[in-house]
Protein backbone atom coordinates (compact mmCIF):
# COMPACT_ATOMS: atom_id res chain seq x y z
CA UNK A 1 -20.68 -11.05 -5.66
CA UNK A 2 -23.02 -10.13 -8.25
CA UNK A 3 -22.72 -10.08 -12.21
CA UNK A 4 -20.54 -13.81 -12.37
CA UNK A 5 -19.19 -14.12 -15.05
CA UNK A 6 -19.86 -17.64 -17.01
CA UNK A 7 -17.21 -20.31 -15.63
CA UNK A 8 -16.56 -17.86 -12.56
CA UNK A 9 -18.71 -20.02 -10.98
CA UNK A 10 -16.30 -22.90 -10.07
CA UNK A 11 -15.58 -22.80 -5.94
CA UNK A 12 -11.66 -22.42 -4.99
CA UNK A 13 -12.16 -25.11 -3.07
CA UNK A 14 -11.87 -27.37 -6.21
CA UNK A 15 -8.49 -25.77 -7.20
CA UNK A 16 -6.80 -24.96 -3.80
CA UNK A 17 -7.11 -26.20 -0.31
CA UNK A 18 -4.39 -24.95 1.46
CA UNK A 19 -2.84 -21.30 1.62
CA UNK A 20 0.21 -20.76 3.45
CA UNK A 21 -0.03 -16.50 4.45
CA UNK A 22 3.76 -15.26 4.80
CA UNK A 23 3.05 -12.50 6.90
CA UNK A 24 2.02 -10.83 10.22
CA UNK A 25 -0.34 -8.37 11.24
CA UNK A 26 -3.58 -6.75 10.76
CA UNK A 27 -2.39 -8.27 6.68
CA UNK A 28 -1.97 -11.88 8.17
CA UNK A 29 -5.52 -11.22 9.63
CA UNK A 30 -7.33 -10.29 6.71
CA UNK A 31 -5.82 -12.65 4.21
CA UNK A 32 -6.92 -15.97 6.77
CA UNK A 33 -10.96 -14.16 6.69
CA UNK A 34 -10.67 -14.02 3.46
CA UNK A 35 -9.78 -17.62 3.00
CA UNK A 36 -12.09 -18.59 5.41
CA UNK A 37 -14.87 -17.02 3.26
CA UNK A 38 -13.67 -19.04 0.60
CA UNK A 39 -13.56 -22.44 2.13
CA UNK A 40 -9.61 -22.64 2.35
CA UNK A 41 -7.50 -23.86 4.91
CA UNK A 42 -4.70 -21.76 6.10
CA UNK A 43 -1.15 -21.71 8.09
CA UNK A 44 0.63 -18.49 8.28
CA UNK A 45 4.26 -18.49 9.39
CA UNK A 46 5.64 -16.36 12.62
CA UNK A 47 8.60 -15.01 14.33
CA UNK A 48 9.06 -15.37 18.13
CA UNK A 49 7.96 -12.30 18.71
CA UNK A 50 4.52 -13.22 16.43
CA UNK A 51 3.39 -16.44 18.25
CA UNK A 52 0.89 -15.51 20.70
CA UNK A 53 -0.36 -13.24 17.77
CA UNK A 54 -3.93 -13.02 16.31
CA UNK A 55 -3.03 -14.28 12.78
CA UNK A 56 -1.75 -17.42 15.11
CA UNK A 57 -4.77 -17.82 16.82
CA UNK A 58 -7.08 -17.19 13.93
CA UNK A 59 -5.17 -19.37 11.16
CA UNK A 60 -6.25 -23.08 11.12
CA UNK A 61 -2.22 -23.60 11.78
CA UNK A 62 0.45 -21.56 12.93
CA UNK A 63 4.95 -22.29 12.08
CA UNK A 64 7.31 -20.32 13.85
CA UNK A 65 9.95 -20.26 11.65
CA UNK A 66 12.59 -17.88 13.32
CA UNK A 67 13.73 -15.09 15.27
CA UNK A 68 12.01 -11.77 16.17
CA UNK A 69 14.13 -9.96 13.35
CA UNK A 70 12.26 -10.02 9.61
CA UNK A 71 15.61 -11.30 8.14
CA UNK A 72 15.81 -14.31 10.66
CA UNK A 73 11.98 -14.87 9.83
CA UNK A 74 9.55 -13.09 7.39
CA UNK A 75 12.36 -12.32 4.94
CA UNK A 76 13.33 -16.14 5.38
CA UNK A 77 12.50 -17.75 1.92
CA UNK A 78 13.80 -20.84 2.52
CA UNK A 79 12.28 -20.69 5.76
CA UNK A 80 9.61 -19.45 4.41
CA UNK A 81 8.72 -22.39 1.56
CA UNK A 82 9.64 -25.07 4.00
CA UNK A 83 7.00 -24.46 6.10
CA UNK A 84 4.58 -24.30 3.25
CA UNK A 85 5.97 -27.69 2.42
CA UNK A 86 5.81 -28.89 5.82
CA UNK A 87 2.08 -27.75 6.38
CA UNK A 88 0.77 -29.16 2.93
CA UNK A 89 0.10 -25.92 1.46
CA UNK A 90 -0.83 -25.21 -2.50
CA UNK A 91 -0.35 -21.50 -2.24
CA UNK A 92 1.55 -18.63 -0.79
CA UNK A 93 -0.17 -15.14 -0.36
CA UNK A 94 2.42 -12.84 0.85
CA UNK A 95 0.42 -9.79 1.85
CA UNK A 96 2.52 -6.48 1.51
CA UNK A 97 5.93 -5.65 2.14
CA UNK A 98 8.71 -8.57 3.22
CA UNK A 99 8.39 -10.38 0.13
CA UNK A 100 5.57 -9.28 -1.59
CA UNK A 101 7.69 -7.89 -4.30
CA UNK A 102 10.76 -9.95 -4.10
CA UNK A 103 10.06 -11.82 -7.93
CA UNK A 104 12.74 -14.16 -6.67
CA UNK A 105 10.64 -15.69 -4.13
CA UNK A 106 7.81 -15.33 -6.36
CA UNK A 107 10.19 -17.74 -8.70
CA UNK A 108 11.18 -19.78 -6.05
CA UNK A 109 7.12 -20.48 -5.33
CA UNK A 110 6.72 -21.45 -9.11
CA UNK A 111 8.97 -23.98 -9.20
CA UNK A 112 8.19 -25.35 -5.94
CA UNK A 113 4.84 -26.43 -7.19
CA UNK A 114 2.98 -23.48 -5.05
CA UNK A 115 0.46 -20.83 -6.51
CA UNK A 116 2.16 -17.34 -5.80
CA UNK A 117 -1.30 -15.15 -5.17
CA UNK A 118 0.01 -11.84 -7.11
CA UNK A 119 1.76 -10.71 -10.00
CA UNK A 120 3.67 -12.91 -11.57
CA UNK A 121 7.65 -13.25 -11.16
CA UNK A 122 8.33 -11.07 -14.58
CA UNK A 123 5.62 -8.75 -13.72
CA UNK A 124 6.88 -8.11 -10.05
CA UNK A 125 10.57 -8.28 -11.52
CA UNK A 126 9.65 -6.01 -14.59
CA UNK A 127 8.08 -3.50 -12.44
CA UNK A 128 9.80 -3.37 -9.38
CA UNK A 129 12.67 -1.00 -10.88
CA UNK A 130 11.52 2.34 -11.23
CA UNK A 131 12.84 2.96 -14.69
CA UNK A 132 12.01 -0.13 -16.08
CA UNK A 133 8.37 0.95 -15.08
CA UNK A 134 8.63 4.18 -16.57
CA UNK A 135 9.64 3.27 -19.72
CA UNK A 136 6.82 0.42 -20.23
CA UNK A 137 4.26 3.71 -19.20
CA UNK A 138 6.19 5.88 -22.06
CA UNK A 139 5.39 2.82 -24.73
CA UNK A 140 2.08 2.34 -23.35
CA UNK A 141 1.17 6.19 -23.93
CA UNK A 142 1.07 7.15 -20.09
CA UNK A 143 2.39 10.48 -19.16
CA UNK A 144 5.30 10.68 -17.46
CA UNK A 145 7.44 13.13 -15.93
CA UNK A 146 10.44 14.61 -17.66
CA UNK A 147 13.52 12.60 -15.96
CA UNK A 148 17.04 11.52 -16.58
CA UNK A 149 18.53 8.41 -17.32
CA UNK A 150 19.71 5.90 -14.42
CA UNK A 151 22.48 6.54 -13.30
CA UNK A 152 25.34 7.07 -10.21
CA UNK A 153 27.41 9.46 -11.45
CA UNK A 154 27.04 13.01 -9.92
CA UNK A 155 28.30 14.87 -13.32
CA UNK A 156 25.37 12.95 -15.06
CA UNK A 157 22.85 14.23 -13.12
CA UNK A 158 23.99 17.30 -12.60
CA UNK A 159 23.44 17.43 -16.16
CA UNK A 160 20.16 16.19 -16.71
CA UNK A 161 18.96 18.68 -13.68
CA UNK A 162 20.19 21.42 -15.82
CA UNK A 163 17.96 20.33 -18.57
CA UNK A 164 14.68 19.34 -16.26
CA UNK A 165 14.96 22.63 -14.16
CA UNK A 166 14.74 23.19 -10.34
CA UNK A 167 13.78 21.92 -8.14
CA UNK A 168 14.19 18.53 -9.07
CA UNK A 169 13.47 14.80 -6.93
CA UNK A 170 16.53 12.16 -6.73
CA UNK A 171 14.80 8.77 -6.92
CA UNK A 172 16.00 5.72 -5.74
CA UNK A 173 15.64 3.10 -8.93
CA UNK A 174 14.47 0.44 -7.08
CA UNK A 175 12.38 0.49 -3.59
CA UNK A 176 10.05 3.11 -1.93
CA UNK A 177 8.51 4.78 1.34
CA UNK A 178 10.67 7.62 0.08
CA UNK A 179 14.41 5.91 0.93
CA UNK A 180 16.36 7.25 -1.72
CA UNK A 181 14.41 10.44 -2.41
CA UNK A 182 15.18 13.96 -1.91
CA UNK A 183 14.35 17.34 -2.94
CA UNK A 184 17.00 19.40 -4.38
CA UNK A 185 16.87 23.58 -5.17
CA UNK A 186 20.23 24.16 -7.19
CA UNK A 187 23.08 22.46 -8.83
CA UNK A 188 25.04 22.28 -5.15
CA UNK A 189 22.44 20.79 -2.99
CA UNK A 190 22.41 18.19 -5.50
CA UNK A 191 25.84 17.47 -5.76
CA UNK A 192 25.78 17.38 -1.74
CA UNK A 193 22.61 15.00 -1.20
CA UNK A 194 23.22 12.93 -4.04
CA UNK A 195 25.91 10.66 -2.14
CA UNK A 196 23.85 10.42 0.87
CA UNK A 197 20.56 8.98 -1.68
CA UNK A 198 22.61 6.43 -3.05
CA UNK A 199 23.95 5.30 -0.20
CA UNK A 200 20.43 5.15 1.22
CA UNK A 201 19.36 3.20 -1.28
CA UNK A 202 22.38 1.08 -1.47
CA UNK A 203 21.65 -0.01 2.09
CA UNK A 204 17.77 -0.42 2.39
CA UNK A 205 18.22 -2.07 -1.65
CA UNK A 206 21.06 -3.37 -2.22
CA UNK A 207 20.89 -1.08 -5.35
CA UNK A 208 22.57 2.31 -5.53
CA UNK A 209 20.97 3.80 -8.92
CA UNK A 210 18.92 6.63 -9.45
CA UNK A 211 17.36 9.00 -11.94
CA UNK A 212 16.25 12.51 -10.99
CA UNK A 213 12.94 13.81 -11.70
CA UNK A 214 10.87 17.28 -12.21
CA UNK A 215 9.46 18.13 -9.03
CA UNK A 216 6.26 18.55 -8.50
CA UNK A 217 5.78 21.47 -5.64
CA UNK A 218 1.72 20.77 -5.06
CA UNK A 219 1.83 17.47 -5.96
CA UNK A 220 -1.33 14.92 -4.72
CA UNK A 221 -0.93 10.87 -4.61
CA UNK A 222 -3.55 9.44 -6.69
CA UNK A 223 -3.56 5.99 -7.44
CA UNK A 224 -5.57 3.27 -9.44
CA UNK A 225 -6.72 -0.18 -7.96
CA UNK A 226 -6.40 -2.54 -10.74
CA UNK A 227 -6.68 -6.24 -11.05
CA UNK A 228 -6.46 -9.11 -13.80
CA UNK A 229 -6.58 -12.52 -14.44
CA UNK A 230 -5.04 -15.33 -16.56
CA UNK A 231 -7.61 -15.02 -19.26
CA UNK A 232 -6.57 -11.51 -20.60
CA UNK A 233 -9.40 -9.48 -18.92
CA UNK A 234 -7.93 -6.27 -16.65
CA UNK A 235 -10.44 -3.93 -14.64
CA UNK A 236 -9.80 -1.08 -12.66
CA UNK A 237 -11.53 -0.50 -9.68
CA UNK A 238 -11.53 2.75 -9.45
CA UNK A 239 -9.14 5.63 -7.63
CA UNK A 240 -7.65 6.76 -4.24
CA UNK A 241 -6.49 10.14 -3.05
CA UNK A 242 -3.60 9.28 -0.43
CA UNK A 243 -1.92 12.25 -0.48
CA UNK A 244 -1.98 12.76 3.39
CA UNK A 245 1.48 11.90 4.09
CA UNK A 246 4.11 12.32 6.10
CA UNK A 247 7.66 11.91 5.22
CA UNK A 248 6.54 9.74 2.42
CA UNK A 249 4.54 8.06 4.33
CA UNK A 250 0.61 7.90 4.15
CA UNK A 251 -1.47 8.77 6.95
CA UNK A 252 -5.15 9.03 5.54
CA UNK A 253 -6.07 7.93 2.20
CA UNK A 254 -9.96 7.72 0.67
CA UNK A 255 -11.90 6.80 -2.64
CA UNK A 256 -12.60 8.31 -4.66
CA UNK A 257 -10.23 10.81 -5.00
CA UNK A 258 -11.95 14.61 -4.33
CA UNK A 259 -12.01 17.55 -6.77
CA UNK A 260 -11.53 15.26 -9.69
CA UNK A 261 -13.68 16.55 -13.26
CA UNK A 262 -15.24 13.40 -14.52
CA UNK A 263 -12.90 13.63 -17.57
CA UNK A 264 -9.99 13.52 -15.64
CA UNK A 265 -10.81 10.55 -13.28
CA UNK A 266 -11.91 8.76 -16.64
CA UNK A 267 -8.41 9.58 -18.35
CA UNK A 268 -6.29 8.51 -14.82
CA UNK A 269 -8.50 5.19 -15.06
CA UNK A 270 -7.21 4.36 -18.55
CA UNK A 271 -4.22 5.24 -18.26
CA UNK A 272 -3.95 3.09 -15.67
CA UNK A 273 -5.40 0.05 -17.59
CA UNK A 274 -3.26 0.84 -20.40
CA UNK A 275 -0.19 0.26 -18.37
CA UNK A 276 -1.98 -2.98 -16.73
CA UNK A 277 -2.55 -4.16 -20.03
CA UNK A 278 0.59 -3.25 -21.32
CA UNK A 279 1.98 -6.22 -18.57
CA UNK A 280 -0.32 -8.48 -19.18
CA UNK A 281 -1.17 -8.14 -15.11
CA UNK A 282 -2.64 -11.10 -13.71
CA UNK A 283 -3.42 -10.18 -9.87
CA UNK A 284 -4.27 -7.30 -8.24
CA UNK A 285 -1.67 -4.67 -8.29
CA UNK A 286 -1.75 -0.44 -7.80
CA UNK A 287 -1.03 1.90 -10.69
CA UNK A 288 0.11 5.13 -8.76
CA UNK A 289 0.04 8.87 -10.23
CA UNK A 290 1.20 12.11 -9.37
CA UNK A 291 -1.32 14.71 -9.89
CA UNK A 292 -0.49 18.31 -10.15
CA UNK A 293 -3.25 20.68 -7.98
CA UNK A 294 -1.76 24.07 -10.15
CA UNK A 295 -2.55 22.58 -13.49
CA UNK A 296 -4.32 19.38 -13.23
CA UNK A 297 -2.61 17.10 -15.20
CA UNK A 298 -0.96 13.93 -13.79
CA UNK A 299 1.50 11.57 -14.83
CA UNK A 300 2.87 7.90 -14.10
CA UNK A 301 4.83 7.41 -10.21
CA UNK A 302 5.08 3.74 -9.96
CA UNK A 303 3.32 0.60 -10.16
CA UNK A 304 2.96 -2.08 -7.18
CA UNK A 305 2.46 -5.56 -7.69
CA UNK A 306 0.65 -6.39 -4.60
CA UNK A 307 -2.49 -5.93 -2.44
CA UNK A 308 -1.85 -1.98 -1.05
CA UNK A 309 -2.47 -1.49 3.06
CA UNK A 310 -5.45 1.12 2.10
CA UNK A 311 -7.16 -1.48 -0.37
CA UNK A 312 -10.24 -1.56 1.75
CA UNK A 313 -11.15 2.23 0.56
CA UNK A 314 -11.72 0.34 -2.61
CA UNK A 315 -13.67 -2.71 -1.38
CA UNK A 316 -15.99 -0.59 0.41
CA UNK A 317 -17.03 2.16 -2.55
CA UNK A 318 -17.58 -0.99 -4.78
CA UNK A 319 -18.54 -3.86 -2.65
CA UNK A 320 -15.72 -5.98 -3.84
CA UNK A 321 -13.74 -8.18 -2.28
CA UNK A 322 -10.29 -7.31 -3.50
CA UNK A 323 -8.51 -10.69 -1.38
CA UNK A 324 -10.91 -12.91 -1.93
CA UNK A 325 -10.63 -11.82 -6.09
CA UNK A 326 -6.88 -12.02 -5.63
CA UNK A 327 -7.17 -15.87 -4.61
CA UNK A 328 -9.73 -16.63 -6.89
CA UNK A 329 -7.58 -15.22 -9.90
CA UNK A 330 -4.48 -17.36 -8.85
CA UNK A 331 -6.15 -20.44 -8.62
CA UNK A 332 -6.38 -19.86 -12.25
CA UNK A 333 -10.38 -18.97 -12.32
CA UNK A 334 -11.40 -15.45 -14.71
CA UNK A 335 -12.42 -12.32 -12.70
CA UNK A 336 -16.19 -12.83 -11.35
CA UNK A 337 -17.13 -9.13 -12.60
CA UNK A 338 -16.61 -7.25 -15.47
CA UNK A 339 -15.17 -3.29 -15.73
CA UNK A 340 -19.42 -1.85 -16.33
CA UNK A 341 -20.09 -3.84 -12.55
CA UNK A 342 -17.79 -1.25 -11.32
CA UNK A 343 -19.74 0.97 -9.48
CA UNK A 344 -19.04 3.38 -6.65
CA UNK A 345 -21.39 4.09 -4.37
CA UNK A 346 -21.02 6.71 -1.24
CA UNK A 347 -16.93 7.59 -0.07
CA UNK A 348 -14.63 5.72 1.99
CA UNK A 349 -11.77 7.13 4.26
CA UNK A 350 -9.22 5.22 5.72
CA UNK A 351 -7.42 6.24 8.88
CA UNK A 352 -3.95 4.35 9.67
CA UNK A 353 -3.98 3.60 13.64
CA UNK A 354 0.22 3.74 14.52
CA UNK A 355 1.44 3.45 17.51
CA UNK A 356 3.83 6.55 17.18
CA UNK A 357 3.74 9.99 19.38
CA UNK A 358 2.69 12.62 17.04
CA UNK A 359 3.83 15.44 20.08
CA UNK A 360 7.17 14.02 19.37
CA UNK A 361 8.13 13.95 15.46
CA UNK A 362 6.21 10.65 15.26
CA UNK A 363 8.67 8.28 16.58
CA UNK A 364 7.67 4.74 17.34
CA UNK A 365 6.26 3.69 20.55
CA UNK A 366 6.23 0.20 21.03
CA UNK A 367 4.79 -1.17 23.95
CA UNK A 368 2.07 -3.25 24.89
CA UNK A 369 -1.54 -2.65 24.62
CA UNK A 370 -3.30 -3.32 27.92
CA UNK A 371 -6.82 -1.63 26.76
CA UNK A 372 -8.23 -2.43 22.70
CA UNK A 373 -11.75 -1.49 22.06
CA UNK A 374 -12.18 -1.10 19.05
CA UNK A 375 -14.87 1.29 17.73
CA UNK A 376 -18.24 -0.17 15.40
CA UNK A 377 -21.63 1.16 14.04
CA UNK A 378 -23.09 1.35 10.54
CA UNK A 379 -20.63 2.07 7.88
CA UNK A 380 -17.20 1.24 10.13
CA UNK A 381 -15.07 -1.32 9.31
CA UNK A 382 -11.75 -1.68 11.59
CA UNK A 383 -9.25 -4.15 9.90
CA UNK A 384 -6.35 -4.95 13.20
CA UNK A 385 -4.33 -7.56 14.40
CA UNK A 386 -5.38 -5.88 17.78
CA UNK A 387 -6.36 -7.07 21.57
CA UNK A 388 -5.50 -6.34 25.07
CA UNK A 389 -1.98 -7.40 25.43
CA UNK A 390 -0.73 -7.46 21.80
CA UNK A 391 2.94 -6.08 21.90
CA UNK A 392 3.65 -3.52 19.36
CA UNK A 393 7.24 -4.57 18.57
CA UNK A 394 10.01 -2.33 17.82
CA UNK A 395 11.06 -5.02 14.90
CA UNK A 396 8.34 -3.92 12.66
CA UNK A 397 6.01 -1.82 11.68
CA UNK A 398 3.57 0.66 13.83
CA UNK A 399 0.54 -0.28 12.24
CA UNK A 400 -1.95 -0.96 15.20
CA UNK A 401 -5.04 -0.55 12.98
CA UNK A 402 -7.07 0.54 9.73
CA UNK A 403 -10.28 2.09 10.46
CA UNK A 404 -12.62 3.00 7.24
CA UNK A 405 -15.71 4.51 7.23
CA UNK A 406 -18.23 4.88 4.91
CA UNK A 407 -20.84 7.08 4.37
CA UNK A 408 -22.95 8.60 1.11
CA UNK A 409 -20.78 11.60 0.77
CA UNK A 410 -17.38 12.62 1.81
CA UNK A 411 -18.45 15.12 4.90
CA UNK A 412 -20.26 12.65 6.66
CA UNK A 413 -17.70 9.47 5.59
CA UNK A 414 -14.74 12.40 6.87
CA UNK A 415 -17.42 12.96 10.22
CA UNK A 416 -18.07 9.20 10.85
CA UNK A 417 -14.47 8.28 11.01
CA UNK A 418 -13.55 10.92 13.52
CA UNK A 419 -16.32 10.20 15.55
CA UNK A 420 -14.78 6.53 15.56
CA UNK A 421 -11.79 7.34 16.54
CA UNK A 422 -13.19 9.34 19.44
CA UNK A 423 -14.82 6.25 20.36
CA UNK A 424 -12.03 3.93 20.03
CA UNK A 425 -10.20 2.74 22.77
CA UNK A 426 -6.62 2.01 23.31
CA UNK A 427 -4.16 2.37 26.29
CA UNK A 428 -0.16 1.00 26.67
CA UNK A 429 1.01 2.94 24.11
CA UNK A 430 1.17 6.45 22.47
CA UNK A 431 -0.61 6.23 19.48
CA UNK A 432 -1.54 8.62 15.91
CA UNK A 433 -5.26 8.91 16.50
CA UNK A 434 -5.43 12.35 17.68
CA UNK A 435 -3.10 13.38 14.85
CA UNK A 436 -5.60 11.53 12.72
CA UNK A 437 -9.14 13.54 14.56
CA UNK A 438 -7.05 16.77 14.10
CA UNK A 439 -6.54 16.00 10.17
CA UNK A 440 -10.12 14.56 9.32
CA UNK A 441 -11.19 18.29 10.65
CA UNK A 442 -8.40 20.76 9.02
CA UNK A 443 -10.21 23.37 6.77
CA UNK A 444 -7.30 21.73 3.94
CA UNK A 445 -8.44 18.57 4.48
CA UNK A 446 -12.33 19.42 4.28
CA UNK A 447 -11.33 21.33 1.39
CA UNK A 448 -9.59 18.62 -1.03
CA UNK A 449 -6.54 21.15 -0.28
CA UNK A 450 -4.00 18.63 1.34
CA UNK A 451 -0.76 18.08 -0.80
CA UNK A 452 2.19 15.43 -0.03
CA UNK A 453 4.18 17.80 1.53
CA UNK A 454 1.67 19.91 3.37
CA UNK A 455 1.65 17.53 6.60
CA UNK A 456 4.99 18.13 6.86
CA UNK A 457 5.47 21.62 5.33
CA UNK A 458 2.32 22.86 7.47
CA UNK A 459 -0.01 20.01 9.23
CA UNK A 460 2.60 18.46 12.05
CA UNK A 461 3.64 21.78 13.60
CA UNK A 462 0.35 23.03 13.27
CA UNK A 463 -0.99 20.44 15.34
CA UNK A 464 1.60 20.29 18.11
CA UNK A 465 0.92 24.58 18.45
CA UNK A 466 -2.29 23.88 18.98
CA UNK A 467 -2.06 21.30 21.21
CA UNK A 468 0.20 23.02 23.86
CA UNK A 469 -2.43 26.17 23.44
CA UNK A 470 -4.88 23.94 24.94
CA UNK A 471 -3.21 22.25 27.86
């Protein structure tokens, strides 16, 4: 790193030692190199079905601390801060998802003695409700989309639809990966999906509320890295375009964001500091928009207060190591850069690797890989928890791999990653990577045309026609 800042200087090795990683996967991975870079020590914590894992064989010490199921293990806090008792540790870095954004285990760390790397507990708490979110981007003078009021009554927002307009989004209050979202044309279809998001949100929550939103029908997914520290100083690090999703969920995402006027990429930048500021953040953390292609103006989605899967978009446009800065910042040291180091240089674009059938609706094919060859060359960087015979289990997440390449413009960076994934090689199970060729060559895509819905309005039928015209 480059342009230290005075008293950024002092090693993490002075201030921690030991960093417990409560999580699995290509996550797990990445958090232990990143340590390791930094001279830590680490133990990450498994389920059964994790043991034999990379992250296992990689960390410097490994706890199994329960069954294969997330609640019997990864969701575990107890579990979870005995073993970073047990093992020593100074520090727990969650990764994403499980608890990441649970602010009572983020509590619970506190007043065990352990350094929590991310937000802290009121900024994760504070946050982590929709609403609550919304209204700290209101008195922070980020635009927001015309909404209701939480509630769970139908008659209420029946109501407040009438005054937004149609169509109009139900949002879950608390949550995401769109659980608790749905699109609604007219007063009936909302009165008829309106039980089902609830109790869809009720289930996957524990927290029934929502709010309904205007809709935005050619809406893009832009979002802000930003990160702080616990001196007062907050720097963005610049934007991503994931807005290649299906069913909520994203399937490419790249920085910067395309088709962007300097003046608008410079006003979604500080709006997105003015909210970080706003919570005093003091980790890294996203600050996500949603950009309307018809008129160009965007407004405040959500905030998340933790490391985001497609982070290394970011690291590789600006040469910053977004982990590594994450640790530093916890152990208590300022940010080693300043907002004018902030430089992007060339385009990133991220391809998620998911073991998941795209000929049939995407669903989940776990398995076990019996080939991994992963694909390399100037400008690729493949972030997996990956090798021949890793079981993809059906307890959690897809995710087989990241790959990310980069390249001076956005037509080669878009040319370089397909080529990858021609290269790569994987066999045992079905996975997305032809979905993901297909994509990186669509006219839309190429174009800085692709919209939230448009994979699943458009994109996944597409590509299964064209796949049975050419068997």
């Amino acid at each position: 790193m480059t342009n230290s800042r005075a008293g950024s200087g002092t090693p993490v090795g002075a201030l921690l030692r030991r960093v417990l990683i409560a999580n699995r996967g290509e996550i797990a991975v990445r958090v232990i190199r990143a340590c390791r870079d930094l001279g830590l020590e680490t133990v990450v914590v498994t389920s059964d079905a994790d043991r034999d894992g990379l992250a296992a064989r990689l960390a410097d010490r490994a706890v199994c601390i329960g069954g294969a199921s997330a609640s019997q293990s990864y969701l575990n806090v107890d579990a979870v801060l005995a073993a970073a008792a047990g093992t020593g540790c100074d520090a727990v870095h969650p990764g994403y998802g499980f608890l990441s954004e649970n602010p009572g285990f983020a509590r619970r760390c506190g007043e065990e003695g352990l350094v929590f790397i991310g937000p802290n507990a009121r900024i994760v708490a504070g946050t982590g409700d929709k609403a609550a979110a919304r209204a700290i981007a209101q008195d922070a003078g980020v635009p927001t989309l015309v909404g209701s009021d939480i509630t769970d009554s139908p008659d209420a927002a029946v109501a407040a639809a009438k005054t937004i307009g149609y169509p109009a989004l139900i949002k879950a209050v608390a949550g995401g990966g769109g659980r608790g979202m749905s699109v609604v044309t007219d007063e009936a279809e909302l009165r008829r999906r309106l039980p089902t998001a609830i109790g869809e949100a009720t289930a996957a929550f524990g927290d029934g509320r929502i709010y309904v939103e205007k809709f935005i029908a050619r809406a893009r997914h832009i979002e802000v890295q930003v990160i702080g520290d616990k001196h007062g100083s907050v720097v963005h690090v610049g934007e991503r375009d994931c807005s290649a999703q299906r069913r909520h969920q994203k399937v490419i995402e790249e920085s910067p964001a395309p088709g962007l006027s300097e003046q608008q990429r410079n006003d979604i930048h500080e709006a997105a500091l003015r909210f970080s500021k706003a919570i005093e953040l003091d980790s890294a953390g996203t600050v996500e928009f949603v950009y309307d292609a018809d008129t160009g103006e965007f407004a405040f989605l959500e905030f998340n207060a933790r490391i985001q899967v497609e982070h290394p978009v970011s690291e590789m446009v600006s040469g910053i190591d977004l982990v590594a800065e994450q640790i530093r910042v916890a152990a208590g040291l300022p940010l080693s850069f300043r907002q004018h180091d902030v430089r992007a240089s060339g385009h990133a674009i991220e391809a998620r690797v998911m073991a998941e059938s795209p000929e049939r609706g995407f669903i989940p094919t776990p398995g076990t890989v019996t080939t991994w060859q992963p694909p390399s060359g100037m400008g690729i960087r493949v972030d997996s928890h990956c090798r021949a015979g890793t079981v993809i289990s059906p307890y959690y997440d897809s995710m087989i791999a990241k790959v990310i390449a980069h390249a001076p413009t956005r037509q080669e960076a878009a040319d370089k990653l397909t080529a990858a994934l021609t290269e790569i090689g994987v066999a045992g199970v079905e996975t997305t990577i032809p979905f993901s060729r297909y994509l990186l060559q669509h006219p839309a895509f190429r174009d800085g045309e692709i919209t939230t819905r448009w994979i699943d309005q458009v994109g996944a039928d597409d590509y299964r026609d064209n796949r049975e015209e050419t068997r």
